[in-house]
Structures are given as structure tokens and as C-alpha cells.
N, C-alpha and C. Protein backbone atom coordinates (compact mmCIF):
# COMPACT_ATOMS: atom_id res chain seq x y z
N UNK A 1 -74.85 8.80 -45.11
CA UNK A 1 -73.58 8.19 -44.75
C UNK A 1 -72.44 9.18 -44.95
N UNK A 2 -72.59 9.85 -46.29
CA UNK A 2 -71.51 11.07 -46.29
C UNK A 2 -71.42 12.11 -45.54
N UNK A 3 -72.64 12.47 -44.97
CA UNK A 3 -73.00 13.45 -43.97
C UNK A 3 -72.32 13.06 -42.64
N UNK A 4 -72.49 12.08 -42.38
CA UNK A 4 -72.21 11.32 -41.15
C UNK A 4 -70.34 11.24 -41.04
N UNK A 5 -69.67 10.75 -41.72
CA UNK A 5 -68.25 11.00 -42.33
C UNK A 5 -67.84 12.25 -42.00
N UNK A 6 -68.70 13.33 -42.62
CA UNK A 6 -68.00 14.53 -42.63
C UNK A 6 -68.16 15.23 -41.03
N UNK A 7 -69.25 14.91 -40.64
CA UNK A 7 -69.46 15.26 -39.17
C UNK A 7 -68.19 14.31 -38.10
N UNK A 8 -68.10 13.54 -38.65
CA UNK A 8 -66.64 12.51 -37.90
C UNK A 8 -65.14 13.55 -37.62
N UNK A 9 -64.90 13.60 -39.61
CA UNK A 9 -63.99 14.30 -39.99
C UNK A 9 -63.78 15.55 -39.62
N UNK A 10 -64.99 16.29 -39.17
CA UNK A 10 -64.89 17.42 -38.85
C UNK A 10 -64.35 17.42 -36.92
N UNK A 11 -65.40 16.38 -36.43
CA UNK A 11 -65.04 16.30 -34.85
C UNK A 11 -63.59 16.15 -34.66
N UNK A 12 -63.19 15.51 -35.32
CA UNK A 12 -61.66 14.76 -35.36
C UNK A 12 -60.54 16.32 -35.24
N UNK A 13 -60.63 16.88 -36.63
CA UNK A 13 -60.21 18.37 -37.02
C UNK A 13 -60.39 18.73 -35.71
N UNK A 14 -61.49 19.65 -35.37
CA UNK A 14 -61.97 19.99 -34.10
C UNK A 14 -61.03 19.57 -32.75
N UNK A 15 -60.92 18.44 -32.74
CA UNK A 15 -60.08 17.61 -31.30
C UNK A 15 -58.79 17.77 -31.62
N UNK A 16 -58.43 17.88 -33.16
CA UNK A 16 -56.45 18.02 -33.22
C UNK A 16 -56.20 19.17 -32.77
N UNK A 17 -57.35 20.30 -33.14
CA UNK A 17 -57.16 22.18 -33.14
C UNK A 17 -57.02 21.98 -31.63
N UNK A 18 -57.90 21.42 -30.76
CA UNK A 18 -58.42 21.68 -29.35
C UNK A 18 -56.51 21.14 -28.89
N UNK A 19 -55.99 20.27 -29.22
CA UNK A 19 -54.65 19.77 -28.47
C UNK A 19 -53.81 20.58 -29.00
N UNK A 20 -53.77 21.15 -30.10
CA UNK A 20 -52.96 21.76 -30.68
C UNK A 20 -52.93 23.35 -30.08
N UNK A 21 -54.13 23.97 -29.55
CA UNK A 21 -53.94 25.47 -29.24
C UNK A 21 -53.74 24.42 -27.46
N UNK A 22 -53.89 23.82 -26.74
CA UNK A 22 -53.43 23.61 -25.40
C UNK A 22 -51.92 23.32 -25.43
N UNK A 23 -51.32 22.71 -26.60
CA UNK A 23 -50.17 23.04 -26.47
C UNK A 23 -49.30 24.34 -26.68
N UNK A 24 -50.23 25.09 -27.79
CA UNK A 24 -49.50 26.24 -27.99
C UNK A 24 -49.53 27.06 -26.10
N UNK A 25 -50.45 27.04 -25.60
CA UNK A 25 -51.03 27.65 -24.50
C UNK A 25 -49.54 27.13 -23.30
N UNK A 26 -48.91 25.77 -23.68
CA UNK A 26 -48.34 25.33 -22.83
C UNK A 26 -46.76 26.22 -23.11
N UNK A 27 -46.81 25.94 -24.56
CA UNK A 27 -45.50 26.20 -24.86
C UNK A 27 -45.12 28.07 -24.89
N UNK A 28 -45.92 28.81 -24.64
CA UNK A 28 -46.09 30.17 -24.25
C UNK A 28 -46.28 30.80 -22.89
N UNK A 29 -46.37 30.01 -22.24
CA UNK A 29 -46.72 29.88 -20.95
C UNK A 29 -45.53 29.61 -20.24
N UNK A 30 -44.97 28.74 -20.60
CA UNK A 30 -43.86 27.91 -20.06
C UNK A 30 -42.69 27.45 -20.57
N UNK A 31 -42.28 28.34 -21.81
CA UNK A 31 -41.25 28.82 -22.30
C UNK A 31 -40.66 27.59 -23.08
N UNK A 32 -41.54 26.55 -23.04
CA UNK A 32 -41.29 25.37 -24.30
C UNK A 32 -40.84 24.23 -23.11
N UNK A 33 -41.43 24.86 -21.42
CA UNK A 33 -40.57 23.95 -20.47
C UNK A 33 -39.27 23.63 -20.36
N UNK A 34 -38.17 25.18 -21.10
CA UNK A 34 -36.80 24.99 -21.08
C UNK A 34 -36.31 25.64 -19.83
N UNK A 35 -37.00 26.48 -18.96
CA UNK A 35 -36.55 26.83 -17.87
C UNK A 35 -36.30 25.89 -16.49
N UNK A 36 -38.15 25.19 -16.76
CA UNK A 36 -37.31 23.67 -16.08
C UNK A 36 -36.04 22.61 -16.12
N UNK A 37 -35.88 22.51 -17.85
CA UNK A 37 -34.99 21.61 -18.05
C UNK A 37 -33.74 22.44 -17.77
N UNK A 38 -33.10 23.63 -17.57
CA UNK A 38 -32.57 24.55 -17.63
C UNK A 38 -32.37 24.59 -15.63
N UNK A 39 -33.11 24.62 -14.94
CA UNK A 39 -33.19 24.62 -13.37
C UNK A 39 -32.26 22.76 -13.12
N UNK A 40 -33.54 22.32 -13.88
CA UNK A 40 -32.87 20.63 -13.35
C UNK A 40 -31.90 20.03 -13.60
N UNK A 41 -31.28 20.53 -14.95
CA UNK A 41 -29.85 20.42 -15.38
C UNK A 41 -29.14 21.22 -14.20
N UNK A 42 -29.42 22.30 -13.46
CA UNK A 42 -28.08 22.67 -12.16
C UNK A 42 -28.21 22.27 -11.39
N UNK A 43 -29.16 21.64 -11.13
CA UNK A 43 -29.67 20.66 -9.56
C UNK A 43 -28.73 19.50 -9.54
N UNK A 44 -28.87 18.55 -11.50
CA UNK A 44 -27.95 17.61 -11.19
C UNK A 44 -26.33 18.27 -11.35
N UNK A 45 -26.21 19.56 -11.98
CA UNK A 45 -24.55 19.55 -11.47
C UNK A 45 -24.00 19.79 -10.49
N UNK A 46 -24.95 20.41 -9.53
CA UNK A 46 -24.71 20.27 -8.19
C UNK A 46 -24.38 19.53 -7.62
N UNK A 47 -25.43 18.47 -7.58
CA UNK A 47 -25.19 16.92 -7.30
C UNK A 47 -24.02 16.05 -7.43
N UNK A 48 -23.87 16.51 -8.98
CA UNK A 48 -22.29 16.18 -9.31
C UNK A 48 -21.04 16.88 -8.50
N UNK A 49 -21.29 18.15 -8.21
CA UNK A 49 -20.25 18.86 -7.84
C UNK A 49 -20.29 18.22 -5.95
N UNK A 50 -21.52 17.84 -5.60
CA UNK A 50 -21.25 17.66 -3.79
C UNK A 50 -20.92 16.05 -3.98
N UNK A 51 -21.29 14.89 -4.83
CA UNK A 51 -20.07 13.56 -5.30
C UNK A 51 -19.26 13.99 -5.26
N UNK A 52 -18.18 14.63 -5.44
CA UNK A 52 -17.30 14.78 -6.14
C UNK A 52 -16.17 15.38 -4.63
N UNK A 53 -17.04 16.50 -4.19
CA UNK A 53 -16.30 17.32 -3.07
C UNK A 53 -16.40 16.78 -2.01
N UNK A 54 -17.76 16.10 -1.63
CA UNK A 54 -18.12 15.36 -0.28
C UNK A 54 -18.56 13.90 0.02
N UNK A 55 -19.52 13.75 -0.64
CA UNK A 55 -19.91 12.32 -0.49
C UNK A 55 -20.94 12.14 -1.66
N UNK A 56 -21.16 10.43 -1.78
CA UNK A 56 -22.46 10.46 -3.04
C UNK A 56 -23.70 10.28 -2.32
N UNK A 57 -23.48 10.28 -1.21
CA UNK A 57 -25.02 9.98 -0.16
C UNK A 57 -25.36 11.16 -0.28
N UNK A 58 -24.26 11.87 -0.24
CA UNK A 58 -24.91 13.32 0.31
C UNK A 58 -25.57 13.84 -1.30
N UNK A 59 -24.75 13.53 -2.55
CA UNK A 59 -25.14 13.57 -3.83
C UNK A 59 -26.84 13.39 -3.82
N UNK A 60 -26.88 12.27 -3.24
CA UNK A 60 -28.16 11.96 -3.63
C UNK A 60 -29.35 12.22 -3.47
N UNK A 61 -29.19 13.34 -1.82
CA UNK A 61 -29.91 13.67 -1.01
C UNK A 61 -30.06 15.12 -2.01
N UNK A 62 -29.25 15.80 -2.47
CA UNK A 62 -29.06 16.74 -3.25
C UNK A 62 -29.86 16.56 -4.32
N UNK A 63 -30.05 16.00 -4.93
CA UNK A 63 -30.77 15.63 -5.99
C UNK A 63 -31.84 15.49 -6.03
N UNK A 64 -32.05 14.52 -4.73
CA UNK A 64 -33.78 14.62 -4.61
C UNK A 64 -34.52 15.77 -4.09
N UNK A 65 -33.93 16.18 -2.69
CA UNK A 65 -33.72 17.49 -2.50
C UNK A 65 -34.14 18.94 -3.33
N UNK A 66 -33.29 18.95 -4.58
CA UNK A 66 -33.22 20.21 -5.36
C UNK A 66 -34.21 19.67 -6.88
N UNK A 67 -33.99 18.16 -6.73
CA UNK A 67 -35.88 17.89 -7.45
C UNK A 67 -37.13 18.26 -7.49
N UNK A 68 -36.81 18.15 -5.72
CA UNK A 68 -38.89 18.74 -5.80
C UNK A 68 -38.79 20.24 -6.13
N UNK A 69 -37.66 21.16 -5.85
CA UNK A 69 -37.44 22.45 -5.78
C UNK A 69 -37.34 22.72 -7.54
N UNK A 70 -37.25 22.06 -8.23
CA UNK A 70 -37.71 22.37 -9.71
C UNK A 70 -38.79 23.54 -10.34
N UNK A 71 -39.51 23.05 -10.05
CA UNK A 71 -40.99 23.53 -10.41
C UNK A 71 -41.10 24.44 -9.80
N UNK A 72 -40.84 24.83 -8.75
CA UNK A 72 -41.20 26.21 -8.50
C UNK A 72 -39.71 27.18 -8.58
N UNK A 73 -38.94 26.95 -8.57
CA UNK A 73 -37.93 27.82 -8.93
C UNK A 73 -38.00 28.34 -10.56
N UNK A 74 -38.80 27.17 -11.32
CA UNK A 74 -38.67 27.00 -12.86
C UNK A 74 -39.76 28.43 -12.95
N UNK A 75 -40.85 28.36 -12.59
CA UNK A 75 -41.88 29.22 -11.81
C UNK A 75 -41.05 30.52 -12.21
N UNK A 76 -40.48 30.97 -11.08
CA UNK A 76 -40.08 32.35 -10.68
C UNK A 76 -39.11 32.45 -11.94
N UNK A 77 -38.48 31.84 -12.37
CA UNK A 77 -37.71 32.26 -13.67
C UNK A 77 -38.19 32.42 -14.55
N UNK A 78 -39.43 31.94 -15.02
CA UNK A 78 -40.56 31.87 -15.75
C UNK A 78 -40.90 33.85 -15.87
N UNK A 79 -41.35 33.57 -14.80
CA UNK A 79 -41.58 35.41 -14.26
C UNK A 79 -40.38 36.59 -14.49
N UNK A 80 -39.70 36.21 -14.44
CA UNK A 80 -38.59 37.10 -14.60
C UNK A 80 -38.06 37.07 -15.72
N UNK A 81 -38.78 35.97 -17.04
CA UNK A 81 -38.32 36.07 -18.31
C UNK A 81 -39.18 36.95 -18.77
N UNK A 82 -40.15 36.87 -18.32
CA UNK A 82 -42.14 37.47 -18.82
C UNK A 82 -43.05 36.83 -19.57
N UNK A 83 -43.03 35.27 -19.00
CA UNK A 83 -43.50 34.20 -19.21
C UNK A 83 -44.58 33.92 -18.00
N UNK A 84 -45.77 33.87 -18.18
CA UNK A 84 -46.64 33.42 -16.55
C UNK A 84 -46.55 32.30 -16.03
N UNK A 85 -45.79 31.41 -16.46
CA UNK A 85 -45.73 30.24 -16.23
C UNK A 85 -46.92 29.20 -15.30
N UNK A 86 -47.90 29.97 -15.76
CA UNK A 86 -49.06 28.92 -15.30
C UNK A 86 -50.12 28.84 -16.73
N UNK A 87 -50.83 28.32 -16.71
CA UNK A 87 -51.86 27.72 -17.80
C UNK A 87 -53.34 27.68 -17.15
N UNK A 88 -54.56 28.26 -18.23
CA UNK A 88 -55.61 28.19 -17.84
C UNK A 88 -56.06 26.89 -17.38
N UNK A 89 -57.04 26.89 -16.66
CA UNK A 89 -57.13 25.24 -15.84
C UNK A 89 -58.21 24.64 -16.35
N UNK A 90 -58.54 24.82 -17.49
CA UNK A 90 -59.36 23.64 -17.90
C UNK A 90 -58.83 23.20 -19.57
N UNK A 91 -57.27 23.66 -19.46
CA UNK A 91 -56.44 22.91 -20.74
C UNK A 91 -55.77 21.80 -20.23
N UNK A 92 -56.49 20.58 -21.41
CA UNK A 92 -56.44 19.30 -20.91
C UNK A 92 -54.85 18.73 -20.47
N UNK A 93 -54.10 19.33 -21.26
CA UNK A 93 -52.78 18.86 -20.85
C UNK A 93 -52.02 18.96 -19.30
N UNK A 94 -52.62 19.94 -18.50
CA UNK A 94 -52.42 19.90 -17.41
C UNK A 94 -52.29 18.61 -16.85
N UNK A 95 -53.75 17.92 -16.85
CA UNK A 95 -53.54 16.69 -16.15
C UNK A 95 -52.30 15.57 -16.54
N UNK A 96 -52.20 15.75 -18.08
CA UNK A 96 -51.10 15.03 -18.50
C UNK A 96 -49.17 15.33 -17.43
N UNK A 97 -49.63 16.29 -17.31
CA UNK A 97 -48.19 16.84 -16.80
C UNK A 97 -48.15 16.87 -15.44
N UNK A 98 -49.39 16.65 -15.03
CA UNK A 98 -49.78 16.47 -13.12
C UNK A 98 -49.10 14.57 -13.35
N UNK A 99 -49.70 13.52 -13.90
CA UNK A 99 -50.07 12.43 -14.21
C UNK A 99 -48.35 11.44 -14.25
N UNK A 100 -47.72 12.61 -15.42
CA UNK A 100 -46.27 12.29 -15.42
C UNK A 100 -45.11 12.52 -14.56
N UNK A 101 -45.53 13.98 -13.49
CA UNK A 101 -44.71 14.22 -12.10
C UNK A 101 -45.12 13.21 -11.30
N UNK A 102 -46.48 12.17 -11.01
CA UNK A 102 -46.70 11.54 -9.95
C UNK A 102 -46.10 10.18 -10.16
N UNK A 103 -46.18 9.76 -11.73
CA UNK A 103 -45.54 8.52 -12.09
C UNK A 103 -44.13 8.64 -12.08
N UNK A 104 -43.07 10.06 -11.75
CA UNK A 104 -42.05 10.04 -11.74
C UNK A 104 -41.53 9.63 -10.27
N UNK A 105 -42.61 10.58 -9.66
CA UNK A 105 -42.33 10.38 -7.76
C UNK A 105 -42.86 8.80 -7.52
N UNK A 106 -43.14 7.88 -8.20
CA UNK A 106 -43.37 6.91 -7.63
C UNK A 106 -42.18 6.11 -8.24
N UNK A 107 -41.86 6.07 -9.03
CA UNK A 107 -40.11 5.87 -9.64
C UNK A 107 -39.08 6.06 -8.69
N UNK A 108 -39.27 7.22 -8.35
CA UNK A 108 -38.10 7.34 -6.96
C UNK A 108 -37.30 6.53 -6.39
N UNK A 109 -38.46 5.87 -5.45
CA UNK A 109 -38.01 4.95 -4.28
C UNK A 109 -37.25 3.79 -4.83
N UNK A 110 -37.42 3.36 -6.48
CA UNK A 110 -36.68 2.78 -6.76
C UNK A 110 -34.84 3.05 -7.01
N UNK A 111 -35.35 3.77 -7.78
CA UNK A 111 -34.03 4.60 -7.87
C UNK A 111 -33.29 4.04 -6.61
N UNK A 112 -33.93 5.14 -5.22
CA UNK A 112 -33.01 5.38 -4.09
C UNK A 112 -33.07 3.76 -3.62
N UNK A 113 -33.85 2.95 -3.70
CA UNK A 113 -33.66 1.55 -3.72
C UNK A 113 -32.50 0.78 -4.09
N UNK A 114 -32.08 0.89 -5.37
CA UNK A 114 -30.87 0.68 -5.91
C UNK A 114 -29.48 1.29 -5.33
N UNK A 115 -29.68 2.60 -5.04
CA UNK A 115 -28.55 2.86 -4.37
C UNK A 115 -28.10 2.83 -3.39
N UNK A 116 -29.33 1.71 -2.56
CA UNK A 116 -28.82 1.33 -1.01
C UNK A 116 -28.09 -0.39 -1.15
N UNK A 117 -28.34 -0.58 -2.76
CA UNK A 117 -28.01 -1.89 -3.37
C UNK A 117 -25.91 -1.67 -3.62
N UNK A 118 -26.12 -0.26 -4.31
CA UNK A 118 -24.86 -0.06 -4.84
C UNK A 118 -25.44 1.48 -5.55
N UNK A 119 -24.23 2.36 -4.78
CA UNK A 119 -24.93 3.71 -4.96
C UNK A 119 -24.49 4.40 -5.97
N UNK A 120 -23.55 3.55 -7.10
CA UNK A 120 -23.41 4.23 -8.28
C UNK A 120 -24.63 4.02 -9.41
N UNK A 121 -25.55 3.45 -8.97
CA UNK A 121 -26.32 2.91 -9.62
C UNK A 121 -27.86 3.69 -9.71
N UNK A 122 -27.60 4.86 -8.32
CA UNK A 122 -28.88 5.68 -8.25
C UNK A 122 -28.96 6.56 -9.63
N UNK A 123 -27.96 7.30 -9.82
CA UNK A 123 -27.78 8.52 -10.71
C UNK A 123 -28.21 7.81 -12.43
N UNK A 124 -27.91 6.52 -13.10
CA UNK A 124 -28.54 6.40 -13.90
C UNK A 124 -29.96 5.95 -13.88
N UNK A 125 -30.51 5.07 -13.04
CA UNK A 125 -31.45 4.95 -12.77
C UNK A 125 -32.52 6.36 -13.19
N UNK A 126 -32.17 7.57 -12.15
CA UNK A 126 -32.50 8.52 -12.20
C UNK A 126 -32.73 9.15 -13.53
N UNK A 127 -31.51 9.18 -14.49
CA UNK A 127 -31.68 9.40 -15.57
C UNK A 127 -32.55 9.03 -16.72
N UNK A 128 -32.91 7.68 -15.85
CA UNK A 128 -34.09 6.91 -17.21
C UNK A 128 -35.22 7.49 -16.80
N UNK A 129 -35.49 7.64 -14.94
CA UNK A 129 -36.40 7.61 -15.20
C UNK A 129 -37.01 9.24 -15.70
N UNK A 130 -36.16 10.41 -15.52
CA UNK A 130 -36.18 11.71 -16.02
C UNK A 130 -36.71 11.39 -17.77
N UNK A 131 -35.62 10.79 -18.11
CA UNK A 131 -35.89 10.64 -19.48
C UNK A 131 -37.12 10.51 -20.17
N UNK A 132 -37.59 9.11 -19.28
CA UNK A 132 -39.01 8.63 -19.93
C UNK A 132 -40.47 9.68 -19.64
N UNK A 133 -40.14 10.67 -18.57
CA UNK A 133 -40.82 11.57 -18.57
C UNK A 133 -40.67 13.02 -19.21
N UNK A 134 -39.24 12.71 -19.83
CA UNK A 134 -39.33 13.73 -21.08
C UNK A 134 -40.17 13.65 -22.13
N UNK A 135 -40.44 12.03 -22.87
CA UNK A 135 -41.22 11.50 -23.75
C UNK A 135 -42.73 11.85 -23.87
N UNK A 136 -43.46 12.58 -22.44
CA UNK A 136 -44.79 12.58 -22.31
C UNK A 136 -44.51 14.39 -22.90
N UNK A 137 -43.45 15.32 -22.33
CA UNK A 137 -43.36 16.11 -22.90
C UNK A 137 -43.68 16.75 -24.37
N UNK A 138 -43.25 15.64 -25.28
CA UNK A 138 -43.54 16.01 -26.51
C UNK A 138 -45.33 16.01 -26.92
N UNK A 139 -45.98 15.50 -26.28
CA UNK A 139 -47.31 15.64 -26.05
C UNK A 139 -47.87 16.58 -25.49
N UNK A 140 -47.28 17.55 -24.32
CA UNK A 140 -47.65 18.68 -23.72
C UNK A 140 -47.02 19.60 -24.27
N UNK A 141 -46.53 19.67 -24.69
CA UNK A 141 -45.96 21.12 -25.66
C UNK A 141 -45.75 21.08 -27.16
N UNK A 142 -46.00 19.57 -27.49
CA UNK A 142 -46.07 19.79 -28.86
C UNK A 142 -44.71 19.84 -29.78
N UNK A 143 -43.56 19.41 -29.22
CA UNK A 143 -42.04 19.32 -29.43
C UNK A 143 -41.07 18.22 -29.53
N UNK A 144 -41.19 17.87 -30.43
CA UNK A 144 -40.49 16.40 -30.58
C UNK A 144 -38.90 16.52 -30.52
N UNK A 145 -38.13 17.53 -30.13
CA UNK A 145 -36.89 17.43 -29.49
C UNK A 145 -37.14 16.86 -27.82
N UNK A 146 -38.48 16.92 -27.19
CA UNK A 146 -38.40 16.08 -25.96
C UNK A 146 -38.21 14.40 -26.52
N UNK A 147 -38.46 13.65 -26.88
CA UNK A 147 -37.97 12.69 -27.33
C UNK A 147 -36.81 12.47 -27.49
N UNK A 148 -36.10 13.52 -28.30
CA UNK A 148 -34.51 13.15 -28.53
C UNK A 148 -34.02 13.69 -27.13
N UNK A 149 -34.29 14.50 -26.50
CA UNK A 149 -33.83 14.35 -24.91
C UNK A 149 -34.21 13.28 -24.30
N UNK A 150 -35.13 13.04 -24.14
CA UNK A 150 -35.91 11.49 -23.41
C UNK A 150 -34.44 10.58 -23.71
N UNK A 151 -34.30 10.55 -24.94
CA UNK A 151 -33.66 9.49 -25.82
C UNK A 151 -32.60 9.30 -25.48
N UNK A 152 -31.54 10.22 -25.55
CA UNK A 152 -30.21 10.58 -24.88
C UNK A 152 -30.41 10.19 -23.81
N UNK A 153 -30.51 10.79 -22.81
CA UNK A 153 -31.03 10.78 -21.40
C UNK A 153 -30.86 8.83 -21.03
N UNK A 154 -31.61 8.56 -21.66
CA UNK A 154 -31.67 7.43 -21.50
C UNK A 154 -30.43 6.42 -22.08
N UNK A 155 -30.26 6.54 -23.14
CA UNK A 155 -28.75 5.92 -23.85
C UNK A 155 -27.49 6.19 -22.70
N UNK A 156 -27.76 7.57 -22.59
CA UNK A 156 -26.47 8.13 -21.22
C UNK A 156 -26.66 6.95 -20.07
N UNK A 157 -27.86 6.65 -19.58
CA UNK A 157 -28.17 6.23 -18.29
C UNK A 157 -27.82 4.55 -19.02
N UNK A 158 -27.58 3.94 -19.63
CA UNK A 158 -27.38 2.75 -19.98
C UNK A 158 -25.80 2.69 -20.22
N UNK A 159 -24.98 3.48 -20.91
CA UNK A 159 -23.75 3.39 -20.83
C UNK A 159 -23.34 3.80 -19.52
N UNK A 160 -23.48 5.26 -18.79
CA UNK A 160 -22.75 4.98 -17.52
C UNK A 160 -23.23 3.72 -16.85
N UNK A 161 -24.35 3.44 -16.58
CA UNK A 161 -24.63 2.14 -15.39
C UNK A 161 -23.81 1.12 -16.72
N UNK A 162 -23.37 0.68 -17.73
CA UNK A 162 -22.54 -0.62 -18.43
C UNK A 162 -21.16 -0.43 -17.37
N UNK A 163 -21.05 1.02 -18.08
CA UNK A 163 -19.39 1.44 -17.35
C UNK A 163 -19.11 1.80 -15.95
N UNK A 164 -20.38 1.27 -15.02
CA UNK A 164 -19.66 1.34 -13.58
C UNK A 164 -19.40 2.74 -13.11
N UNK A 165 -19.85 3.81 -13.92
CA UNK A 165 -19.05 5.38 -13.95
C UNK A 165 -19.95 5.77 -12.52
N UNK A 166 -18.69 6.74 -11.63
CA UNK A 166 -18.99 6.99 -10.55
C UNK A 166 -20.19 7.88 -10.24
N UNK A 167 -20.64 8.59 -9.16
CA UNK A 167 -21.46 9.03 -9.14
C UNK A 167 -21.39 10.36 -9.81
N UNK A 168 -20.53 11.04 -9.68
CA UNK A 168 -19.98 12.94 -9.60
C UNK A 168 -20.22 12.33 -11.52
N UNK A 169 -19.59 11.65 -11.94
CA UNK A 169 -19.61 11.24 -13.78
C UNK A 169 -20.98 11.53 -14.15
N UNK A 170 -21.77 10.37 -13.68
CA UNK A 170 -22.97 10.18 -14.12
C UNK A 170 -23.87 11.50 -13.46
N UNK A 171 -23.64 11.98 -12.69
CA UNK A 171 -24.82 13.35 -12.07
C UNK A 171 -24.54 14.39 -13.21
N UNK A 172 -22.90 14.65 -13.55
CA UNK A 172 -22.23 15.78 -14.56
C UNK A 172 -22.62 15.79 -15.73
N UNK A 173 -23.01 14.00 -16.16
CA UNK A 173 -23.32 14.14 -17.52
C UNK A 173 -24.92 14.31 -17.61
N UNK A 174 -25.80 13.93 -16.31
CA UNK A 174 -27.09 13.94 -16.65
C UNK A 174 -27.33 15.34 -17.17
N UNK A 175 -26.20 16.38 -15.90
CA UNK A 175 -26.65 18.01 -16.04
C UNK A 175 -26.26 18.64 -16.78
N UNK A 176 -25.22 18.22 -18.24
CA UNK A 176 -24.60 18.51 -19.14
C UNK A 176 -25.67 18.90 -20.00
N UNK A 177 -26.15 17.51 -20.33
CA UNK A 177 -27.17 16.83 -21.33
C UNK A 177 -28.30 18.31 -20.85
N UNK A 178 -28.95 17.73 -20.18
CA UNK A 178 -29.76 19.16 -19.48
C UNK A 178 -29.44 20.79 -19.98
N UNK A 179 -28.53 21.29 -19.83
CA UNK A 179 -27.90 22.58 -19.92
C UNK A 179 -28.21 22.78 -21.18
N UNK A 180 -27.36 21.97 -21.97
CA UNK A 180 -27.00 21.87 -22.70
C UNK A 180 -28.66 22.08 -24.13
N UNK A 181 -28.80 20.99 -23.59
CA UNK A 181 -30.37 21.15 -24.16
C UNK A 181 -31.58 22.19 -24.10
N UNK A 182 -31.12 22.23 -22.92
CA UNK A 182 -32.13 23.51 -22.01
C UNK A 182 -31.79 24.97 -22.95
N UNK A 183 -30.55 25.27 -22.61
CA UNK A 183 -30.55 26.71 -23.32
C UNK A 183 -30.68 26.31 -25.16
N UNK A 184 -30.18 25.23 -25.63
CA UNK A 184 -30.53 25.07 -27.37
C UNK A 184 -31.89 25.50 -27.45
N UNK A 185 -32.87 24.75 -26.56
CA UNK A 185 -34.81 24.78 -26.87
C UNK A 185 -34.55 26.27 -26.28
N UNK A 186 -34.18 27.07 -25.05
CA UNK A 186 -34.94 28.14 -24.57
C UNK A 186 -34.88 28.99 -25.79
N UNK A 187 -33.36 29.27 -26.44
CA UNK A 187 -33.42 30.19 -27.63
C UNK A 187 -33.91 29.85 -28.46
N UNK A 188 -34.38 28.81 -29.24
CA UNK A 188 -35.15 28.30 -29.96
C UNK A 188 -36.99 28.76 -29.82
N UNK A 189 -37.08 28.83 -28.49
CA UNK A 189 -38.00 28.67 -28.47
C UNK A 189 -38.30 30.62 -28.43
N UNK A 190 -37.27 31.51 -27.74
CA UNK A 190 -37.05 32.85 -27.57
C UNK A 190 -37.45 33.28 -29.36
N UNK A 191 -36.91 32.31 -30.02
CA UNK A 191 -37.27 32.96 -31.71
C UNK A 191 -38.13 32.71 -31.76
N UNK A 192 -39.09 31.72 -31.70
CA UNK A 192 -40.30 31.90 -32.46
C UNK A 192 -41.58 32.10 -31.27
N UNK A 193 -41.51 32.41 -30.37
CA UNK A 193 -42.51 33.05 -29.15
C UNK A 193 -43.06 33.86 -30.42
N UNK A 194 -44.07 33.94 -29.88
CA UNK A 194 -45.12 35.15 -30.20
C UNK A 194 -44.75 36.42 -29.56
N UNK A 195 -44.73 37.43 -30.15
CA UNK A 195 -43.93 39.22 -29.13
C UNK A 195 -45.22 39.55 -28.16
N UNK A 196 -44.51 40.07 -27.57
CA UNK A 196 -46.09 40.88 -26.33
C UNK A 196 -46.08 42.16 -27.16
């Protein structure tokens, strides 16, 4: 029976090490995923900035627009930090992070749903649902400041949609929050990288 225990205890050990080096793998790879949050934070100030100058339709189109363009722009910056920004393909977290982009794109249509309801209403929407896919983050990289982004993110997206706040408001503050966050984790994360 003690034998049996320790063979448990040991598998267990074994399975934390196995998530624990796929995150390190993620968070070296992909710069702690601050280059994304760092890309998507200017997508939404953009967004904010074409509310603001032109229209919020056009905001919105911007947004979704310079959404899908995330990931691979995040990519090439990745490269130009000297980060590979890809991950061996049989570290399990991949699928986690495939799993949480598809549950975000199916979020969407709501979003843009709402803002054919009342279109100040897309941009927080948006924000929750960014947010709640920050939360899976802390699982793929191993970083529990995605949570307190998730977290924010989301508190933001509940007070502007209380306060009615226009579109160019709510896009400025999503990409604030973003920036803002983005470069705190990238240097954060610039200190304790491992050196080449």
C-alpha cells in the first residue's frame, strides 16, 4: 500500500514538472505573451483613436480587423526581440491556447451582436470577453499577473458599460490597461529570461 502511494506521489510530481517545464517552454518562447498583450493594447488604441476621429462602426471594424492581425504581428516582434516565438508541438499547452483563441472567436458575434443593439456596448463586451481569456493565460505560462489583467479588464468592462462611456473611452481604456500591462510583464519578464 505504501509502495503504491509513493508510485501515485511520484506520478503526480512527475505531471506538475511535465506543466511546469511546458510553461517555462511557453514563457521563453513567447516572451511571457507580453508582445501580444503589447500588439493588442495598439490595435485597441487605434480603435479608440478611429471612434474618436471618424466613426465607431468604423472603430469596430478596426478592432476586429487588427484582432486577428495579433498573433502574427506578435510573431515577428517576437523575432526581432530574439524570442522564436513558436513552441515545440507536442507541449501540451498549445492546445490550451489553440482552445481559448477559438472560444474567444466564438464570443465575437456576440459582442458585434450587441453593437448592432447599441454600439457603445461592443467595446466592453469585448473587454470581458479579452479578459476571461486572459485567465486561461495564467495556466499557459505559469503567471498569475494574467488574472489580475483578466480581472481589471473585466471590472473596466463593467464600469464603462454602468457609465454609458462612449466608444473612443472604452477602446482607450481597454488599450491603456493593455500597454500599460504589456510593457510592466515584458520588462519583468526581460529580467528574469534565461541569457542566450
Amino acid at each position: 500500500m505504501k509502495i503504491q502511494n509513493t508510485q501515485k506521489d511520484n506520478l503526480h510530481i512527475e505531471n506538475i514538472n511535465n506543466v511546469k517545464v511546458a510553461q517555462t517552454e511557453m514563457r521563453n518562447n513567447h516572451m511571457n505573451g507580453t508582445t501580444g498583450i503589447i500588439v493588442s493594447g495598439l490595435i485597441w488604441l487605434t480603435s479608440g483613436f478611429v471612434a474618436s476621429s471618424y466613426s465607431s462602426k468604423q472603430a469596430v471594424w478596426t478592432l476586429l480587423v487588427g484582432g486577428a492581425l495579433i498573433y502574427p504581428i506578435s510573431i515577428i516582434f517576437n523575432k526581432i526581440i530574439g524570442v522564436s516565438g513558436t513552441q515545440s508541438k507536442n507541449n501540451p499547452l498549445t492546445n490550451l491556447a489553440m482552445e481559448g483563441t477559438f472560444y474567444m472567436l466564438m464570443c465575437i458575434p456576440l459582442a458585434y451582436g450587441l453593437s448592432v443593439q447599441r454600439i457603445e456596448w461592443f467595446f466592453p463586451a469585448m473587454l470581458l470577453i479579452i479578459g476571461g481569456r486572459y485567465l486561461t493565460f495564467n495556466t499557459i505560462y505559469g503567471n498569475r499577473l494574467f488574472w489580475v489583467l483578466g480581472g481589471i479588464l473585466g471590472i473596466a468592462a463593467y464600469i464603462l458599460f454602468s457609465l454609458n462611456a462612449k466608444c473612443h473611452i472604452s477602446a482607450l481604456t481597454g488599450g491603456g490597461i493593455e500597454i500599460v500591462f504589456g510593457f510592466f510583464m515584458y520588462f519583468n519578464a526581460r529580467r528574469i529570461m534565461p541569457k542566450k
